[in-house]
Protein backbone atom coordinates (compact mmCIF):
# COMPACT_ATOMS: atom_id res chain seq x y z
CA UNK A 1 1.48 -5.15 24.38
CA UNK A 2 2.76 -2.18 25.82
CA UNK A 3 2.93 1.40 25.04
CA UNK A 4 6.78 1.24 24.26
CA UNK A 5 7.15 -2.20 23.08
CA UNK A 6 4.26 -1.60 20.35
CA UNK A 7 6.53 1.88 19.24
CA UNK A 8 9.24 -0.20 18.95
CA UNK A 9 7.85 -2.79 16.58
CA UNK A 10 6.19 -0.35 14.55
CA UNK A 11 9.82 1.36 13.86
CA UNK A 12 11.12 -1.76 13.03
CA UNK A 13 7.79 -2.35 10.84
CA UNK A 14 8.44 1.42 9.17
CA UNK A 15 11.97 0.35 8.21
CA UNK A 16 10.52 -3.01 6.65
CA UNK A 17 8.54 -0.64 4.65
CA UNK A 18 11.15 1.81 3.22
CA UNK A 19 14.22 -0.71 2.93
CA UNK A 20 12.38 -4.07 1.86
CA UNK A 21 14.22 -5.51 5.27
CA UNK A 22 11.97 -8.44 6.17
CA UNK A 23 14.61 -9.32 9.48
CA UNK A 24 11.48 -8.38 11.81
CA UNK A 25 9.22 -11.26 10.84
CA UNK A 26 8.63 -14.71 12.10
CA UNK A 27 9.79 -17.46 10.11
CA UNK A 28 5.80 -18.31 9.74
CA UNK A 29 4.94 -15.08 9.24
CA UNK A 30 1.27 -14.73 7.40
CA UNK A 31 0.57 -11.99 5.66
CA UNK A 32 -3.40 -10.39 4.16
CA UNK A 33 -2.92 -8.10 1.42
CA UNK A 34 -5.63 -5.87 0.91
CA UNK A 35 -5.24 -3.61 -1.77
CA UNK A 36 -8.14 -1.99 -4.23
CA UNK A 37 -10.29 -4.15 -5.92
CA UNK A 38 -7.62 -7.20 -4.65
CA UNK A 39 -6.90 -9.04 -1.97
CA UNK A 40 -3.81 -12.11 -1.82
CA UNK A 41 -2.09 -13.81 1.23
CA UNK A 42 1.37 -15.34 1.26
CA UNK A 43 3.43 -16.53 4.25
CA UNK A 44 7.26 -16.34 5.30
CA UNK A 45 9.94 -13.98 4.92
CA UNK A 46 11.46 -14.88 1.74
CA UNK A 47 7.77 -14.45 0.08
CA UNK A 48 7.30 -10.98 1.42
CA UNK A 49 10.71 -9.76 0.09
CA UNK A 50 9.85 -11.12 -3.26
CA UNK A 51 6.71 -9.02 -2.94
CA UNK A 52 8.29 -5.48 -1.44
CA UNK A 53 11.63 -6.06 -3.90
CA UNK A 54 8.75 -6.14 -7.10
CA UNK A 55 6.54 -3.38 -5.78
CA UNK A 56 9.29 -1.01 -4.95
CA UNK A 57 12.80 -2.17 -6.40
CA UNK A 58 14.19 0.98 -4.58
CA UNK A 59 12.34 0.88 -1.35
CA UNK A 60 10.42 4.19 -0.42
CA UNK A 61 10.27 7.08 2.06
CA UNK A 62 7.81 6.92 5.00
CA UNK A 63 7.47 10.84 5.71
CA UNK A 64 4.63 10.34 8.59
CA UNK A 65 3.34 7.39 10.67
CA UNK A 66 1.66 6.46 13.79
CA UNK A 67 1.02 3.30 15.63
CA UNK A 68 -1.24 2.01 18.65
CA UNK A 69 -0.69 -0.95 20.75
CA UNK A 70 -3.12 -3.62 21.01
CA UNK A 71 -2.98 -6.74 23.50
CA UNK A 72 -0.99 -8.94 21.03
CA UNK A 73 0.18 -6.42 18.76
CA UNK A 74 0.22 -2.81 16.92
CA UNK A 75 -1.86 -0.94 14.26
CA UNK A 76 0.49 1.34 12.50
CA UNK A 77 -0.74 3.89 9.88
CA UNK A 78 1.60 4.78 7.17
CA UNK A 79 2.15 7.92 4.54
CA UNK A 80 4.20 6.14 1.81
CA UNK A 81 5.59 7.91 -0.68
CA UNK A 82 7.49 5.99 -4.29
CA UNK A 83 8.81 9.08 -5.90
CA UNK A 84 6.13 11.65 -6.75
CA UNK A 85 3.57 8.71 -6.02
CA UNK A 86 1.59 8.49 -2.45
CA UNK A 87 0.03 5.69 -0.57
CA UNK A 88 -1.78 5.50 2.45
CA UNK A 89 -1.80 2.27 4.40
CA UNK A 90 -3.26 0.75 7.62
CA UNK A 91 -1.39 -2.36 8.88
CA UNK A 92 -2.12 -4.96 11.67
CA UNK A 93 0.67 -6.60 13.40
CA UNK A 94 0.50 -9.81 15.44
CA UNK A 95 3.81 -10.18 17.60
CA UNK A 96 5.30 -13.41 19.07
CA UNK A 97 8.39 -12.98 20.53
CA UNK A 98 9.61 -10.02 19.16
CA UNK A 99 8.59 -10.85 15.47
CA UNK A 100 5.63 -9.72 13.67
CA UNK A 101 3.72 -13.43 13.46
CA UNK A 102 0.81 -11.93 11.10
CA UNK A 103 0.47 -9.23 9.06
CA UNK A 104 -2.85 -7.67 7.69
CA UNK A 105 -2.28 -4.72 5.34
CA UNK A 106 -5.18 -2.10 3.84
CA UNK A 107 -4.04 0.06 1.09
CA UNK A 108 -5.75 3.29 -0.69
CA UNK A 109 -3.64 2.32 -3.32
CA UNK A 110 -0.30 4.41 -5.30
CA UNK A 111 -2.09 7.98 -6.44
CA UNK A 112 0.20 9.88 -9.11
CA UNK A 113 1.13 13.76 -9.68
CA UNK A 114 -2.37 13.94 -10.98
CA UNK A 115 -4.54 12.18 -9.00
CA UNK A 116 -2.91 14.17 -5.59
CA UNK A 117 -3.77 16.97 -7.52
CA UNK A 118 -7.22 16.62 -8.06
CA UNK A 119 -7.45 15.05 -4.54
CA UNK A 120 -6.15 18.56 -3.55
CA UNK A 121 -8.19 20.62 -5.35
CA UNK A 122 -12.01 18.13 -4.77
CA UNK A 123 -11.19 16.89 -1.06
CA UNK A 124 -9.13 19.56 0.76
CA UNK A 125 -8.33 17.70 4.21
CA UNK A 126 -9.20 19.52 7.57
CA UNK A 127 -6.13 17.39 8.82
CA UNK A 128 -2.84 16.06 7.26
């Protein structure tokens, strides 16, 4: 995939991400969920919006991403914040014809007020 077409998807991706819009996957879409100390799978649309509407009813903001084509696809890093809360996520995209066809997702998991805090104050990053 090229340069511009991976950008493209990975908008499309971000927007899944902040407005629970699943329009840019593949009717067979599957899906690996890899979250701490869990892991699940699920396939299709309608079972990814069941998951997004539960883990954020009101969507979220994406404040910073990036993404990188690969031959079939795009790896798009995410900065996901749900309120005061933060997540940092890695995701994998397959694309066939347009849609995302697989999705593999690796989450830091949702760090609160406190947890940033201390994250701050132990771990001061040389980078954002």
């Amino acid at each position: 995939m090229d340069h511009e077409e991976a950008k493209k998807v990975a908008e499309r991706f971000v927007r899944v991400v902040e407005n629970n819009d699943v329009s840019v996957f593949a009717d067979d879409v599957f899906c690996d969920i890899n979250v701490p100390e869990w892991r699940f799978q699920m396939r299709g649309p309608a079972a990814v919006k069941e998951w997004l509407d539960g883990e954020q009813p009101d969507g979220c903001h994406v404040p910073s991403w990036r993404a990188d084509a690969t031959e079939s696809g795009v790896v798009v890093e995410i900065v996901q914040l749900l309120g005061e809360e933060l997540a940092r996520n890695m995701h994998r995209l397959e694309v066939r014809d347009g849609k995302i066809a697989e999705w593999t997702m690796y989450c830091t998991g949702v760090w609160n007020a406190e947890t940033q805090k201390r994250h701050a104050a132990e771990a001061p990053m040389l980078r954002p």
